[in-house]
Protein backbone atom coordinates (compact mmCIF):
# COMPACT_ATOMS: atom_id res chain seq x y z
CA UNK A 1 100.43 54.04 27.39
CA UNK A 2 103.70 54.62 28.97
CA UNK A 3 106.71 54.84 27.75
CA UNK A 4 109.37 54.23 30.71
CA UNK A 5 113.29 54.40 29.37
CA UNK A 6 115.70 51.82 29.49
CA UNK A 7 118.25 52.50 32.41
CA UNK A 8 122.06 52.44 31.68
CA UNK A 9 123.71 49.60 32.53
CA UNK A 10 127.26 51.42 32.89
CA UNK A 11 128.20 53.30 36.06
CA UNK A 12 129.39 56.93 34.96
CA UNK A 13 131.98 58.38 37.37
CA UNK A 14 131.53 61.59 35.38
CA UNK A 15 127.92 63.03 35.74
CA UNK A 16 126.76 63.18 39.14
CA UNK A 17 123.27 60.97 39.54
CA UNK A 18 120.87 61.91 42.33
CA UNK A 19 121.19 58.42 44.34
CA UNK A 20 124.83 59.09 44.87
CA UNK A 21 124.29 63.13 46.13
CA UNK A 22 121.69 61.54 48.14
CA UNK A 23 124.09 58.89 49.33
CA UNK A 24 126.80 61.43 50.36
CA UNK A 25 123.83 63.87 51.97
CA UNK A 26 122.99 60.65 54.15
CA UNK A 27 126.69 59.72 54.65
CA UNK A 28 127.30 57.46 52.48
CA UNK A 29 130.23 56.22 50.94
CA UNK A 30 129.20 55.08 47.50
CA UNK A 31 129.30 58.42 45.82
CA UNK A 32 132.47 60.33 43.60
CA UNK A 33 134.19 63.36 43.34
CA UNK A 34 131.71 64.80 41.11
CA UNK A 35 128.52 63.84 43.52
CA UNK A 36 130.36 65.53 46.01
CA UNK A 37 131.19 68.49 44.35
CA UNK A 38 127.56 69.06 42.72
CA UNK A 39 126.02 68.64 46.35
CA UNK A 40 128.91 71.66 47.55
CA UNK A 41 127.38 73.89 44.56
CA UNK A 42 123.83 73.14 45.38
CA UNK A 43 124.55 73.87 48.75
CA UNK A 44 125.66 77.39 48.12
CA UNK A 45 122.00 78.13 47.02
CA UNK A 46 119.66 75.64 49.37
CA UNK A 47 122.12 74.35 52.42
CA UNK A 48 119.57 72.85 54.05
CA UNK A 49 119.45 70.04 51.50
CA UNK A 50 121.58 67.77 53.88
CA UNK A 51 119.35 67.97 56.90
CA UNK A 52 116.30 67.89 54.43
CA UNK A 53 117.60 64.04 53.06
CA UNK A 54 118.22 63.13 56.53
CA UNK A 55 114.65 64.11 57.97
CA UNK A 56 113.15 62.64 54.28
CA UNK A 57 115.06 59.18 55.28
CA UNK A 58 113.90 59.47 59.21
CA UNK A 59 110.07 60.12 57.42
CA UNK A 60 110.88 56.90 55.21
CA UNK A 61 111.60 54.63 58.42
CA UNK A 62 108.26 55.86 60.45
CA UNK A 63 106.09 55.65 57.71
CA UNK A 64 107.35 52.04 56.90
CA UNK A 65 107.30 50.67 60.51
CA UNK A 66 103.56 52.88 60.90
CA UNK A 67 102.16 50.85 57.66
CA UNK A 68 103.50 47.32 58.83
CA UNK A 69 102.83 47.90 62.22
CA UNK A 70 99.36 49.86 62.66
CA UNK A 71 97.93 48.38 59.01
CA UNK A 72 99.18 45.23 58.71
CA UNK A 73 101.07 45.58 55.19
CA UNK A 74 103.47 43.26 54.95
CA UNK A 75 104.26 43.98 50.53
CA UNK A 76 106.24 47.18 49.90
CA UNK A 77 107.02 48.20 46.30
CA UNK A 78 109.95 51.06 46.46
CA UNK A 79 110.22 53.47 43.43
CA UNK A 80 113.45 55.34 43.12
CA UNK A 81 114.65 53.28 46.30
CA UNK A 82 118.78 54.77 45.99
CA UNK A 83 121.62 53.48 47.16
CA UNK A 84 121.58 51.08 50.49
CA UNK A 85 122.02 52.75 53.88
CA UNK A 86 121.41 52.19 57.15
CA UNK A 87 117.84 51.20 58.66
CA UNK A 88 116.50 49.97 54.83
CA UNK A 89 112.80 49.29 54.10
CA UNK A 90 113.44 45.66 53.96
CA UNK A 91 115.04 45.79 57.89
CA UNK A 92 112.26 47.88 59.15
CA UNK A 93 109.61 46.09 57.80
CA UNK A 94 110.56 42.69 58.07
CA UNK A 95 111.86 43.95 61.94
CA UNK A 96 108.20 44.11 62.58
CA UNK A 97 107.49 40.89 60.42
CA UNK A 98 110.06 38.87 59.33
CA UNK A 99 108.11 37.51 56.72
CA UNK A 100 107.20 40.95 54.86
CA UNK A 101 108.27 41.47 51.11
CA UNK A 102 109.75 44.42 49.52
CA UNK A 103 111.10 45.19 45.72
CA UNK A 104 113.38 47.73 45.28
CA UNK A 105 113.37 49.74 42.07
CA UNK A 106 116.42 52.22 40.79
CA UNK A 107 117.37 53.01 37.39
CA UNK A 108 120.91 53.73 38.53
CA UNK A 109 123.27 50.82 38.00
CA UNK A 110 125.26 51.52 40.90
CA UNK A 111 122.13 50.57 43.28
CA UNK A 112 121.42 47.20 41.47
CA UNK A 113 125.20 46.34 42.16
CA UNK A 114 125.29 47.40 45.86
CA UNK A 115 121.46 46.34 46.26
CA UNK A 116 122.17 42.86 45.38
CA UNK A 117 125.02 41.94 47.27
CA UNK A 118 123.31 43.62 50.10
CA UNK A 119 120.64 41.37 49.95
CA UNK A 120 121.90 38.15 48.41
CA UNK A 121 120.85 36.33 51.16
CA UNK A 122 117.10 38.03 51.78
CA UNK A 123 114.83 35.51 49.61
CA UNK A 124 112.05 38.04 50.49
CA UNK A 125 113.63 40.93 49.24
CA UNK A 126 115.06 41.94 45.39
CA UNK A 127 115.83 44.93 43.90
CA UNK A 128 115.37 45.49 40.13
CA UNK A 129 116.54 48.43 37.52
CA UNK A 130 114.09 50.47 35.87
CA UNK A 131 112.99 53.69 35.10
CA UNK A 132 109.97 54.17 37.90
CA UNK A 133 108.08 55.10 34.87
CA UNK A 134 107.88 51.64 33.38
CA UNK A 135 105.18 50.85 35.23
CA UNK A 136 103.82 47.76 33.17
CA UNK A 137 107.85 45.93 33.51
CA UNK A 138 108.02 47.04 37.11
CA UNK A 139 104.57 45.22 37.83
CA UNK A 140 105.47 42.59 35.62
CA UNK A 141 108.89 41.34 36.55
CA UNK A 142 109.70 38.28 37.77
CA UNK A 143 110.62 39.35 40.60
CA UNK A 144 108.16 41.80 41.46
CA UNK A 145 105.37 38.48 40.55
CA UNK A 146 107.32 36.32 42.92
CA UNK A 147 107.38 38.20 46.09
CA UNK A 148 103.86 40.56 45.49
CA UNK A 149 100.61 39.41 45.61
CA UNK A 150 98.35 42.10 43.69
CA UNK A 151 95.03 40.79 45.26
CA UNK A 152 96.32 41.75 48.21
CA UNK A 153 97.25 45.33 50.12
CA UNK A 154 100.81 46.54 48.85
CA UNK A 155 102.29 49.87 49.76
CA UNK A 156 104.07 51.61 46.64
CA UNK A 157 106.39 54.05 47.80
CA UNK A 158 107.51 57.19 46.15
CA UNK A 159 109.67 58.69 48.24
CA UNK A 160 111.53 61.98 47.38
CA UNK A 161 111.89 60.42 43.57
CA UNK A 162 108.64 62.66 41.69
CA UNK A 163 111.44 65.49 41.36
CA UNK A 164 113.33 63.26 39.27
CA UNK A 165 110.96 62.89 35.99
CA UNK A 166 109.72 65.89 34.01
CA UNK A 167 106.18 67.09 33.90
CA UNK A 168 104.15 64.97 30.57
CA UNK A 169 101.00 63.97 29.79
CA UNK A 170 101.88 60.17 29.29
CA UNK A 171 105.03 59.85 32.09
CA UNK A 172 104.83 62.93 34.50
CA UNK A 173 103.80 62.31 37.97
CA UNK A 174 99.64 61.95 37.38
CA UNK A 175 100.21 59.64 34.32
CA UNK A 176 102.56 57.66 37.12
CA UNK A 177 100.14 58.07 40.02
CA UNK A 178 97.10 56.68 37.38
CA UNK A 179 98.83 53.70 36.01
CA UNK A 180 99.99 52.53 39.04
CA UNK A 181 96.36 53.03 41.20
CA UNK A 182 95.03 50.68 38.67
CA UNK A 183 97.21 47.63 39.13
CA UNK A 184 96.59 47.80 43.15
CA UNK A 185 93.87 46.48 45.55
CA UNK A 186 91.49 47.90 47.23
CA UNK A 187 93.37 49.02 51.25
CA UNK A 188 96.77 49.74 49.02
CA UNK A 189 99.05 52.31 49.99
CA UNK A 190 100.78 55.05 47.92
CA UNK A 191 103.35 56.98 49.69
CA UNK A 192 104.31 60.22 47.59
CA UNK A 193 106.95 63.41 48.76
CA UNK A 194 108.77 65.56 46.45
CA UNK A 195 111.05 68.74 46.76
CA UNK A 196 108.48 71.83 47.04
CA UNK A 197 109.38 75.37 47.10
CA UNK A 198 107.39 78.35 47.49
CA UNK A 199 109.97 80.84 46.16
CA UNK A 200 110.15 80.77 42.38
CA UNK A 201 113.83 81.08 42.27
CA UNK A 202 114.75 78.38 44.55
CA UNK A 203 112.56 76.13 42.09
CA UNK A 204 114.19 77.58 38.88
CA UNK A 205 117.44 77.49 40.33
CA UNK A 206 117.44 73.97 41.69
CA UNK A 207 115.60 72.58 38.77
CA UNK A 208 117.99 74.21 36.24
CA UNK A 209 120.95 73.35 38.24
CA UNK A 210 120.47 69.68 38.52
CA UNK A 211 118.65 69.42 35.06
CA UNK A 212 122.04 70.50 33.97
CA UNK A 213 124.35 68.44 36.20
CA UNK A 214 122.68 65.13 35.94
CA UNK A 215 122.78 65.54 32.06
CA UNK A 216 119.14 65.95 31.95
CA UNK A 217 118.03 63.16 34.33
CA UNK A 218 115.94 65.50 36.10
CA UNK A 219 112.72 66.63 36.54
CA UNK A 220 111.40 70.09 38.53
CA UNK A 221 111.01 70.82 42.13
CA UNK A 222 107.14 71.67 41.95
CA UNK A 223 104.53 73.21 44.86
CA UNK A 224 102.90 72.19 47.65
CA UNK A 225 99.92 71.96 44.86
CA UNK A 226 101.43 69.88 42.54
CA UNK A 227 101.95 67.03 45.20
CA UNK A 228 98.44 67.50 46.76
CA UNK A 229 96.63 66.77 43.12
CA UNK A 230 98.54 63.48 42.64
CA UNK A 231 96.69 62.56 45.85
CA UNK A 232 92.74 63.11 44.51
CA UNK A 233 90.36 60.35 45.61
CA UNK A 234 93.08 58.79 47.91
CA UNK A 235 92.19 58.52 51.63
CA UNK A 236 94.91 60.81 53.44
CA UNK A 237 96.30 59.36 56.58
CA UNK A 238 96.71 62.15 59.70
CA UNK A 239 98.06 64.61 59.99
CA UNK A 240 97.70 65.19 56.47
CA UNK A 241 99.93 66.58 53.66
CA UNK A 242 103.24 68.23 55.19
CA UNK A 243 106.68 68.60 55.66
CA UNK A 244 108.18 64.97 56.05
CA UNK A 245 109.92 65.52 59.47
CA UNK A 246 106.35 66.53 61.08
CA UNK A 247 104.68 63.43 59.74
CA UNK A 248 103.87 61.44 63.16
CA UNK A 249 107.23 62.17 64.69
CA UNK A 250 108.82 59.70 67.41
CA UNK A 251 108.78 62.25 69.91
CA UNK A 252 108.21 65.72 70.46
CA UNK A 253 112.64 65.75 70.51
CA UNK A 254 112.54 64.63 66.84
CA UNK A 255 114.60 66.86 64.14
CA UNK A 256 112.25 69.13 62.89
CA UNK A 257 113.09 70.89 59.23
CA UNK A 258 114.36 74.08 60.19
CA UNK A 259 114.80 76.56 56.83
CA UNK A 260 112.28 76.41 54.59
CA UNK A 261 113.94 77.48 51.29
CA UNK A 262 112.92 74.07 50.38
CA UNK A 263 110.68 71.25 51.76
CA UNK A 264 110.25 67.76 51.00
CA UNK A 265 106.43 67.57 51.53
CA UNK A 266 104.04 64.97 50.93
CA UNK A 267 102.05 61.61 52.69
CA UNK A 268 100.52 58.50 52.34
CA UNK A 269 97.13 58.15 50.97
CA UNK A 270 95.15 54.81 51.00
CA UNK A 271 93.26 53.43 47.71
CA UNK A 272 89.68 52.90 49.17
């Protein structure tokens, strides 16, 4: 049973939505006043949140080019994908085969707006809005039927996006995780990081703060625990569960996370 909520269709300029803070962390320039000014408070508290979305996006680009180029996967199915930016799934992917697939899913409006004209012209590539807990519509959209083939090996991608849905028995994370192992084939991927703190504060700070600024579109940063159970029965690919900027770095030069008042931790496990 799930139970995933419709989006909003309407682009509030008001309440500050965690694709456009992530947008302005990464340097974007589809974000507002309000964004803005909820990333400066959050700062106050955690400022290494900038250089932790940067290193999370730099962990997104490796582990896409490592599964198309090392595993052959050529279907990626993006949960929570955010606003457009530079180096996308679709470009790295389809850089290593220009024939690979990828839906994007967001629940914010303002990504299926800038998502579509991005890719108007990408027959291979769509993006669709939904809440990433709609797992049955996701699966079963037109668009996610034309361009994935379940009988064969897709990679589903949470990336930094678990932080954004409360804990449940029916919705939460596991319930997600579940529903989702079921629909894929055998040599799948399932790529999963979240916010993690060790220091209860940070967590109850963070999660209060945002829980409060997104108007309740929020879920909890969690621990390193949390993240590792979602991951049961899944083959983990080296090195392992960590912090996203150590995850098979370019080069021994590569930006490293540097405070640790929060992590984005996680990896990708494969669905034997």
């Amino acid at each position: 049973m799930e139970s995933g909520k419709k989006p909003s269709t309407t682009i509030d300029a008001t309440v500050p939505t965690a694709a456009r803070m992530y947008d302005h962390y990464l340097n974007g320039k589809d974000n507002y006043a309000v964004d803005r000014a909820a990333c400066e408070e959050l700062d106050r508290v955690v400022p290494s949140t900038r250089a932790l979305a940067l290193n999370n996006r730099r962990f997104l680009q490796r582990m896409v080019r490592t599964l198309a180029r090392e595993y052959g996967i050529r279907q990626f199915l993006d949960h929570g994908s955010g606003l457009p930016t530079q180096n996308n799934v679709h470009q790295v992917a389809q850089a290593v085969d220009p024939e690979s697939r990828v839906v994007y899913v967001d629940n914010d409006p303002m990504v299926l707006v800038h998502g579509r004209a991005l890719l108007d012209q990408n027959d291979r590539t769509a993006v669709i809005q939904a809440d990433l807990r709609g797992t049955d519509e996701i699966f079963d959209h037109p668009d996610t039927r034309r361009l994935v083939d379940l009988s064969q090996p897709v990679a589903v991608l949470f990336n930094s996006v678990f932080h954004c849905i409360p804990d449940s028995d029916t919705d939460g994370p596991p319930a997600v995780v579940r529903r989702v192992r079921d629909r894929l084939a055998p040599g799948s991927f399932l790529v999963m990081c979240q916010l993690v703190s060790d220091d209860e504060k940070v967590r109850d700070f963070v999660t209060g703060f945002m829980n409060e600024a997104t108007q309740g579109h929020w879920g909890r940063v969690r621990e390193e625990r949390d993240v590792a159970g979602w991951f049961e029965g899944l083959e983990i690919l080296e090195p392992g569960l960590v912090e996203v900027s150590t995850w098979r770095p370019d080069s021994d030069l590569a930006p490293r996370q540097l405070t640790q008042e929060w992590i984005e931790f996680g990896g990708v496990g494969r669905i034997g």
